[in-house]
N, C-alpha and C. Protein backbone atom coordinates (compact mmCIF):
# COMPACT_ATOMS: atom_id res chain seq x y z
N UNK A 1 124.85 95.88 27.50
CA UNK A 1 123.59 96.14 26.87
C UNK A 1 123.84 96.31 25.38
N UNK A 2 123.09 96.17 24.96
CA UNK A 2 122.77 95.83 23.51
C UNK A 2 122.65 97.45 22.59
N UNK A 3 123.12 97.93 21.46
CA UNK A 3 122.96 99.12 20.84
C UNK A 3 121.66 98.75 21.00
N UNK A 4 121.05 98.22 20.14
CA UNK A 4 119.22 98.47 19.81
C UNK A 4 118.33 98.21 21.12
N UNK A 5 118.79 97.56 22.36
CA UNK A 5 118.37 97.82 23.20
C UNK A 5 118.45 99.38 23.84
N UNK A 6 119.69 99.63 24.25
CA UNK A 6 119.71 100.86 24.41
C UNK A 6 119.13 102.28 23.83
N UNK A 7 119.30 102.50 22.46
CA UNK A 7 118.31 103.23 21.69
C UNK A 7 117.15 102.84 21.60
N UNK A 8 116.08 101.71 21.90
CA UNK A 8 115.08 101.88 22.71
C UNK A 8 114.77 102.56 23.63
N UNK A 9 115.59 102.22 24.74
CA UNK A 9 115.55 103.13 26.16
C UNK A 9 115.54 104.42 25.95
N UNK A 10 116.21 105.09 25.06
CA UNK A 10 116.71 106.45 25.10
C UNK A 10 115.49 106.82 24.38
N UNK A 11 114.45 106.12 23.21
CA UNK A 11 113.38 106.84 22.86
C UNK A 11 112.58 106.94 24.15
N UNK A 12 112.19 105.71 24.50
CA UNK A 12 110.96 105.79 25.75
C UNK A 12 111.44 107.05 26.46
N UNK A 13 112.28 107.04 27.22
CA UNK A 13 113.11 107.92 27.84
C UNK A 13 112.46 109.43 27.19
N UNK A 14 112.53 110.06 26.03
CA UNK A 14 112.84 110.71 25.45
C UNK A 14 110.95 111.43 25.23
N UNK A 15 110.16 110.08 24.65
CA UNK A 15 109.08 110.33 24.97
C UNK A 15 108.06 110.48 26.00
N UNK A 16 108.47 109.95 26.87
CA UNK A 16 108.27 110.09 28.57
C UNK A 16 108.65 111.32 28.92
N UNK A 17 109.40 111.99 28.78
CA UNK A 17 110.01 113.26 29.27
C UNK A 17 108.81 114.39 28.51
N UNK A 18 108.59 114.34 27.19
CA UNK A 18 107.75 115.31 26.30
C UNK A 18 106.83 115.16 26.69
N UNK A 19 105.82 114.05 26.86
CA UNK A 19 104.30 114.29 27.25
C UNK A 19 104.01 115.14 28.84
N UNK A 20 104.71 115.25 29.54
CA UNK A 20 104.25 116.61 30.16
C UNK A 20 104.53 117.82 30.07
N UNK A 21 105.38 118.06 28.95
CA UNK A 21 105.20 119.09 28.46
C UNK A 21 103.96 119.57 27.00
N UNK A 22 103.78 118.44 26.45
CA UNK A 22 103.03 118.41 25.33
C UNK A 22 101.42 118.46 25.88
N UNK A 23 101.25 118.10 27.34
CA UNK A 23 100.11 118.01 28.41
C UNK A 23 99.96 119.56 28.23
N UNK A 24 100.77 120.02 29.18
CA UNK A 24 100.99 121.46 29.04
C UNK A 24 101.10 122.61 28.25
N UNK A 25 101.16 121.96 27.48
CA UNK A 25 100.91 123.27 26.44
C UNK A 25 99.46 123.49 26.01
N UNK A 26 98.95 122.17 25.73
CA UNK A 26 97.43 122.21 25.26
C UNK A 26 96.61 122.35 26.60
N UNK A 27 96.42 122.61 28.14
CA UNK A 27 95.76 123.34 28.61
C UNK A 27 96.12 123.99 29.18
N UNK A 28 97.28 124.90 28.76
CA UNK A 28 97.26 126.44 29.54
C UNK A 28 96.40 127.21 29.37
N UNK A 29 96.15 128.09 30.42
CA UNK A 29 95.18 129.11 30.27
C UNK A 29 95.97 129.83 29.89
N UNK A 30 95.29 131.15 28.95
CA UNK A 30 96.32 132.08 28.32
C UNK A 30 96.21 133.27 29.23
N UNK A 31 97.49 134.13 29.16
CA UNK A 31 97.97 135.29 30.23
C UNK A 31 97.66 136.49 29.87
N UNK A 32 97.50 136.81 28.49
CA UNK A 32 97.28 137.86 28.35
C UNK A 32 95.77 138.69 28.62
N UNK A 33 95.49 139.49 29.03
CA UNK A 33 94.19 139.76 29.13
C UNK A 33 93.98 141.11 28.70
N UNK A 34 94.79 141.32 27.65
CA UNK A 34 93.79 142.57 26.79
C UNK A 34 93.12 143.10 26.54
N UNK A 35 92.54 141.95 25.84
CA UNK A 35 91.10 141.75 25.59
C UNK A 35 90.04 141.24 26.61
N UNK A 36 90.32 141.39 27.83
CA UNK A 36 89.28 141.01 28.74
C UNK A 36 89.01 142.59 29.24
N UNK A 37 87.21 142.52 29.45
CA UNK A 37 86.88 143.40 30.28
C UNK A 37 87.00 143.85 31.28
N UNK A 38 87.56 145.05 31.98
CA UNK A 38 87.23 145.54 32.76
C UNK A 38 86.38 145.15 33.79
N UNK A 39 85.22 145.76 33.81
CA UNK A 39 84.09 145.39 34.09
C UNK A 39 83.67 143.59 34.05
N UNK A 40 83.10 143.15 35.19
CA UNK A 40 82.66 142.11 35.29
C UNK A 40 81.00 141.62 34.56
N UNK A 41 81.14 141.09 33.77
CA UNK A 41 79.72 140.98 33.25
C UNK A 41 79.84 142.12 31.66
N UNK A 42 80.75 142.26 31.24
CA UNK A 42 81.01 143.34 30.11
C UNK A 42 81.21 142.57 29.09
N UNK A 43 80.48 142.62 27.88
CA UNK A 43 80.72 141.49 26.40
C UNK A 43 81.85 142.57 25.82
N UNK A 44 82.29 141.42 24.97
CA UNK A 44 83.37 141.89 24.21
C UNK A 44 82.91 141.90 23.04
N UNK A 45 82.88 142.83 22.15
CA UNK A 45 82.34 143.14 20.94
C UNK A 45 83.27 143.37 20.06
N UNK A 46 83.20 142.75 18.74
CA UNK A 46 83.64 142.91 17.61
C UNK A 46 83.45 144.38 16.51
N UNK A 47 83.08 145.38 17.29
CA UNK A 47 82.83 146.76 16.70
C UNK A 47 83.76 147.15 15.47
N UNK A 48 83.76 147.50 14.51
CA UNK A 48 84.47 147.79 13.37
C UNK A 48 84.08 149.19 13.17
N UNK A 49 85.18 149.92 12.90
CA UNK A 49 85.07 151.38 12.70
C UNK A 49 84.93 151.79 11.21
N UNK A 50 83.74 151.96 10.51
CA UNK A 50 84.16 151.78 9.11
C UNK A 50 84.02 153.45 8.86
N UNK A 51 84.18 154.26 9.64
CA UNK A 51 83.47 155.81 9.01
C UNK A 51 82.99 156.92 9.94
N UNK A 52 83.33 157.97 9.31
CA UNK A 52 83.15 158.97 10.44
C UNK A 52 81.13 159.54 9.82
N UNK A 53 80.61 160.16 10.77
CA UNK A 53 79.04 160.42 10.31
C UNK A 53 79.15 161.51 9.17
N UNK A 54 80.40 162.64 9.40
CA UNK A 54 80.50 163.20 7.92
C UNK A 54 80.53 162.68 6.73
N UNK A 55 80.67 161.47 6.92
CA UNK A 55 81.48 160.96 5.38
C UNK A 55 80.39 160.46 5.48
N UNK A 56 79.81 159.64 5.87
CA UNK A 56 78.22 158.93 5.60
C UNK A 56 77.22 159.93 5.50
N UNK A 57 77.11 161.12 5.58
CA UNK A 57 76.33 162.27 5.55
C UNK A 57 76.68 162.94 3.61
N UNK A 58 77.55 163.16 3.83
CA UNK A 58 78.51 163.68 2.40
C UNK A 58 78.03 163.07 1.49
N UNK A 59 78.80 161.39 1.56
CA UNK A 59 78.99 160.24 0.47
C UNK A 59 77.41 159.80 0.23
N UNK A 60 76.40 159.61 1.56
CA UNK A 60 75.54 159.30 1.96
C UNK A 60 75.47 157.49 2.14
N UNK A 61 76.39 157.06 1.95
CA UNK A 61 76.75 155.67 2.05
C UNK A 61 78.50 155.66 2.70
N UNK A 62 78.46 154.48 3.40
CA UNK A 62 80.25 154.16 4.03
C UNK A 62 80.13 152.62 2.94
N UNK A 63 81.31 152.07 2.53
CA UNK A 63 81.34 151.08 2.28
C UNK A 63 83.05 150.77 2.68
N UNK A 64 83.54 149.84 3.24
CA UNK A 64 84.24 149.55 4.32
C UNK A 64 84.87 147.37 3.86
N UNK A 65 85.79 147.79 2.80
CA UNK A 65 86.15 146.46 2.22
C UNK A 65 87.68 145.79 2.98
N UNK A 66 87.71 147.08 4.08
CA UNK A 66 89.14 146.00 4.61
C UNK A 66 88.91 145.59 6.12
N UNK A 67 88.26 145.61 7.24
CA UNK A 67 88.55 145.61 8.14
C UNK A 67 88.08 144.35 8.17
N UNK A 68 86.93 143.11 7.82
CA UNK A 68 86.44 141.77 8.20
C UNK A 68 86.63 141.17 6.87
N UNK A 69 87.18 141.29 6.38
CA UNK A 69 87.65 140.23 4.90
C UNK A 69 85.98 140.65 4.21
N UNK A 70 85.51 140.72 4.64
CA UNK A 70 83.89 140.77 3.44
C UNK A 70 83.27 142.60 3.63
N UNK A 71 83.34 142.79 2.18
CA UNK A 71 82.24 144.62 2.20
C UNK A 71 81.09 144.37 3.11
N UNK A 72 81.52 145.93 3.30
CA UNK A 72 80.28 146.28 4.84
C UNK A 72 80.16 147.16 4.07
N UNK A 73 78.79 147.39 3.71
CA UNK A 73 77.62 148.65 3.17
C UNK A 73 77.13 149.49 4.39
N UNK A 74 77.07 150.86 4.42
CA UNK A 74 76.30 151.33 5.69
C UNK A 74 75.37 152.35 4.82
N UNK A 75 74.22 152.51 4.72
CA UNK A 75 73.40 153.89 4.66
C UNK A 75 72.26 154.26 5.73
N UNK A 76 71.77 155.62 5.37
CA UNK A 76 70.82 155.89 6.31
C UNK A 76 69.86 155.15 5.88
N UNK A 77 68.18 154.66 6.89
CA UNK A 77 67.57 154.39 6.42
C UNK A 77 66.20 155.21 5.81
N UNK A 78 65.93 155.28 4.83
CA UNK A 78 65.17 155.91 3.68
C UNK A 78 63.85 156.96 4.56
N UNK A 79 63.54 155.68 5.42
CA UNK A 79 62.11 155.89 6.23
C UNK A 79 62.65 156.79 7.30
N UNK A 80 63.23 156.09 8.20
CA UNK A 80 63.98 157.21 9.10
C UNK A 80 65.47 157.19 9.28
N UNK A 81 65.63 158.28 9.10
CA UNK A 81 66.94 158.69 8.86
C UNK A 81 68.09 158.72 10.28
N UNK A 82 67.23 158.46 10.81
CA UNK A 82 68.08 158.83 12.39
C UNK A 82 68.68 156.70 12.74
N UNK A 83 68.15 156.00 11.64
CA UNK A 83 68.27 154.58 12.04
C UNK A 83 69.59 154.19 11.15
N UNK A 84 69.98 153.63 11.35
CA UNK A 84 71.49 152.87 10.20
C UNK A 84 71.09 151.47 9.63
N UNK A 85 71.27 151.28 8.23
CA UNK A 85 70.99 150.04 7.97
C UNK A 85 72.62 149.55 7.46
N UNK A 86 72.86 148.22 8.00
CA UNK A 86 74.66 148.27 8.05
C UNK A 86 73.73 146.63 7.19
N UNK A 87 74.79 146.19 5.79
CA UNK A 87 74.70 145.15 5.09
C UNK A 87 75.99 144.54 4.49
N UNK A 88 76.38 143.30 4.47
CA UNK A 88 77.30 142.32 4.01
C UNK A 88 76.95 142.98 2.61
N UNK A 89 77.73 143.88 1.90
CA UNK A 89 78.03 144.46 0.44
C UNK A 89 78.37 143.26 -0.41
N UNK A 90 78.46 142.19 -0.56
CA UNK A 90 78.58 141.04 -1.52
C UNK A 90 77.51 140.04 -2.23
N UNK A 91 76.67 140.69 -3.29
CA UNK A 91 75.52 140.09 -3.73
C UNK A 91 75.49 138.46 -3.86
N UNK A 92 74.92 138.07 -3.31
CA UNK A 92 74.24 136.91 -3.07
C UNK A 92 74.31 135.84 -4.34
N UNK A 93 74.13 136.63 -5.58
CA UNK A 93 74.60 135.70 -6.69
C UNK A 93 75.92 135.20 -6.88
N UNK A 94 76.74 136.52 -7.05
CA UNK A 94 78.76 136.14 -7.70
C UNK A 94 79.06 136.75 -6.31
N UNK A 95 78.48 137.52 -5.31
CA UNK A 95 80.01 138.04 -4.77
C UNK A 95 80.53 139.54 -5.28
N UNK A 96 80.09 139.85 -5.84
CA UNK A 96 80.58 141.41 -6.45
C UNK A 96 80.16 142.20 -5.41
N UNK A 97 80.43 143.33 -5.22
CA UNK A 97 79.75 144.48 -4.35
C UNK A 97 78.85 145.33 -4.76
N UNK A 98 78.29 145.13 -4.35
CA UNK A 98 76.82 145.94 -4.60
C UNK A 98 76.99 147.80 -4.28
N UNK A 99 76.29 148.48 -5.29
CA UNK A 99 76.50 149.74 -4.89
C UNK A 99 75.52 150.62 -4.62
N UNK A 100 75.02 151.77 -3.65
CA UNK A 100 74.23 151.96 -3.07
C UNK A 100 73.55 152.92 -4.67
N UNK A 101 72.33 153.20 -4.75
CA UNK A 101 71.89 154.15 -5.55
C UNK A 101 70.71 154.47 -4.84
N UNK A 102 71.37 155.98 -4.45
CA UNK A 102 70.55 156.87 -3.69
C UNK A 102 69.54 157.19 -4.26
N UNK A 103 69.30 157.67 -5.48
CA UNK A 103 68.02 158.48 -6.18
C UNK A 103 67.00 157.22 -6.39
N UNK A 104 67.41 155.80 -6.23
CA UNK A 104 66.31 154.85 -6.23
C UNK A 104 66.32 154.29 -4.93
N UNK A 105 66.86 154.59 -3.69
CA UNK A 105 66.71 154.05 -2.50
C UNK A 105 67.19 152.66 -2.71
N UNK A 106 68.09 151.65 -3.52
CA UNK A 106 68.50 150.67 -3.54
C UNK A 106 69.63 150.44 -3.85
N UNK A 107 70.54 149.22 -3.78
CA UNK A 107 71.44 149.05 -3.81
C UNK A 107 71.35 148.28 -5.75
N UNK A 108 72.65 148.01 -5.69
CA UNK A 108 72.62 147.62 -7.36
C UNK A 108 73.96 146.55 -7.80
N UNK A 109 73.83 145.88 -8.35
CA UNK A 109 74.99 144.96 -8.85
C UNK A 109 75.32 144.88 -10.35
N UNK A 110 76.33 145.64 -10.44
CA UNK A 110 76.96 145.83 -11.55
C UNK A 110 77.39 144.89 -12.94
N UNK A 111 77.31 143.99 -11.68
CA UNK A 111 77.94 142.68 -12.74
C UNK A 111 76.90 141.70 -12.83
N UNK A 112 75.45 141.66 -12.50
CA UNK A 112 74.62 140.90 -13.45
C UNK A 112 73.19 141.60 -12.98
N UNK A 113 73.00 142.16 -12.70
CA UNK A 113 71.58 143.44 -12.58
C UNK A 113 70.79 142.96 -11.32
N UNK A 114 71.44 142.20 -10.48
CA UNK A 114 70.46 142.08 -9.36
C UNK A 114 70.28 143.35 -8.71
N UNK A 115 69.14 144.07 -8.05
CA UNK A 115 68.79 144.86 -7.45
C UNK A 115 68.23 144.31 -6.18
N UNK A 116 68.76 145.56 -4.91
CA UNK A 116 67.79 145.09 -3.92
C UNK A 116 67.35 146.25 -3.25
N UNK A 117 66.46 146.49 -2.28
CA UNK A 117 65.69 147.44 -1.46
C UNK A 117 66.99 147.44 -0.29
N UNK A 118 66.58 149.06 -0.03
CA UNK A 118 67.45 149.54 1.13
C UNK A 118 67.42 148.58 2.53
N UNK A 119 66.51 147.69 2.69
CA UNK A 119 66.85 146.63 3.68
C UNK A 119 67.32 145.21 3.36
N UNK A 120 67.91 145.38 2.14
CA UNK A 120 68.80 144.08 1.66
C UNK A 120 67.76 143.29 0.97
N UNK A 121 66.44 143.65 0.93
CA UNK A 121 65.61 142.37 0.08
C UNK A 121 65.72 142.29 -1.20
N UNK A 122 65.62 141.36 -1.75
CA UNK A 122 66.00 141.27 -3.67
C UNK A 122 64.71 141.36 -4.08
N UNK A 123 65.18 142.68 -4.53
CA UNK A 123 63.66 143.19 -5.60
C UNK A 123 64.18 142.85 -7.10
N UNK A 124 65.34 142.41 -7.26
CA UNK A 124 65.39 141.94 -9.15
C UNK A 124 66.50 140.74 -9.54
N UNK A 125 66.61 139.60 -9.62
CA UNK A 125 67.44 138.94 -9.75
C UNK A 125 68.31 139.12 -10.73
N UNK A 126 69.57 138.46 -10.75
CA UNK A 126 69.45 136.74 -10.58
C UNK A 126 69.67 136.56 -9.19
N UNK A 127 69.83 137.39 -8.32
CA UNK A 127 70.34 136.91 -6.67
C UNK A 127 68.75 136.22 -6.58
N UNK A 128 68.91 135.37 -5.31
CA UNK A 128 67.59 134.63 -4.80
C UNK A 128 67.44 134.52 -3.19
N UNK A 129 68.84 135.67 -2.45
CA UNK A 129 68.61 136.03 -1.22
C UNK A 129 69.30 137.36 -1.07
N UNK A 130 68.25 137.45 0.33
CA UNK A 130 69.12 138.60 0.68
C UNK A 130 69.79 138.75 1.13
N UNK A 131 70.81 140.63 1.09
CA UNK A 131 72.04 140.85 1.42
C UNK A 131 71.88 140.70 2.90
N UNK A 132 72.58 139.92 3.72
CA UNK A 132 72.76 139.94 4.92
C UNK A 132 72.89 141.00 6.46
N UNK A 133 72.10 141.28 6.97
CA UNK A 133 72.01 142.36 7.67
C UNK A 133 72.54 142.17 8.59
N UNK A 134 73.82 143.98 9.53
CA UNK A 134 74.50 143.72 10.41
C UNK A 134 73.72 144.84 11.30
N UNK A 135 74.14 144.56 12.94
CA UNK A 135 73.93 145.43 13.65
C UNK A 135 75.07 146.90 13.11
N UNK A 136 74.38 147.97 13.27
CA UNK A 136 75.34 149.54 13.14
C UNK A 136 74.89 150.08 14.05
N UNK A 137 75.61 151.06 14.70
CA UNK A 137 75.46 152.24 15.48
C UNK A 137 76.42 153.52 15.52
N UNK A 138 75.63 154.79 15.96
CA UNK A 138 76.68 155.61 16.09
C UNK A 138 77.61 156.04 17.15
N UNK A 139 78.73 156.13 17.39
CA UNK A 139 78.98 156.20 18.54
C UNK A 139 79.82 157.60 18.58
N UNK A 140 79.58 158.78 19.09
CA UNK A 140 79.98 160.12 19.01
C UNK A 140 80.50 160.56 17.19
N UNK A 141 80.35 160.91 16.60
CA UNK A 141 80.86 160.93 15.28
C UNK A 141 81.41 159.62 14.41
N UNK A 142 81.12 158.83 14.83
CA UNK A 142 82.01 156.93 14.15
C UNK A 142 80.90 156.66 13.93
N UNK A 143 80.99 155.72 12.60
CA UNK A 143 79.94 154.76 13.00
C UNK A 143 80.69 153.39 13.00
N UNK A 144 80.24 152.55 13.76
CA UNK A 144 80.49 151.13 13.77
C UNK A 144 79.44 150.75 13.73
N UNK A 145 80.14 149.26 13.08
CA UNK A 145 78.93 148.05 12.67
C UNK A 145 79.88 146.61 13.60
N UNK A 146 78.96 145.92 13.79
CA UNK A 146 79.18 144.79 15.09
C UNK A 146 78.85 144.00 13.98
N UNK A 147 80.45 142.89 13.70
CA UNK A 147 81.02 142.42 12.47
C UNK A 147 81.39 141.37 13.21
């Protein structure tokens, strides 16, 4: 037999052997189940712990810039206080973080004067939407927001 015949053979050979393993890898089901519920019929939620209710009581705002790559704003809401309004903290114009100002019930952007109302609406540009609203809740002293 021929060298270049033979090193033919030995690729086919070679690639024949890999595709059931290369099969196999792309549909294994995965083993770990960590992250699977318990409970049958139980969602898995993305809950983020940004704050204990003291510190949102104290500070009167949580703002929470490491756990989902983007600021999470939390305050009470103005009207009723027993509700959480949880907001994507990154104004809508540049991206800066917006900061809560309690004595006007709105949030504020430092770096080009957009203002908005405690439910994220833009009451003053240059933004031209609003801050994005998340689910929050309290859960025994925490609050999380579903991020």
């Amino acid at each position: 037999m021929e060298r270049r015949a033979f090193l033919s053979w030995v690729g086919v050979g070679f690639l024949a052997s890999s595709l059931p393993v290369a099969i196999a890898a792309c549909s294994a089901e995965p083993t770990d189940t960590a992250d699977t519920p318990d409970t049958p019929g139980t969602d898995i939620t993305n809950d983020v712990n940004v704050g204990t209710v003291a510190d949102l009581d104290a500070q009167g705002f949580l703002l929470d810039e490491s756990e989902t790559g983007r600021p999470l704003i939390i305050v009470r809401d103005p009207v009723n206080p027993e509700q959480l309004i949880a907001l994507n903290a990154a104004c809508t114009h540049r991206n800066c973080t917006v900061n809560w100002e309690a004595s006007e019930t709105q949030f504020s952007c430092q770096c080009h004067g957009s203002q908005f109302s405690a439910e994220g609406e833009v009451t003053q540009g240059p933004a031209d939407r609003p801050l994005p609203r998340l689910s929050a809740r309290i859960e025994g002293d925490v609050v999380l927001v579903e991020a």
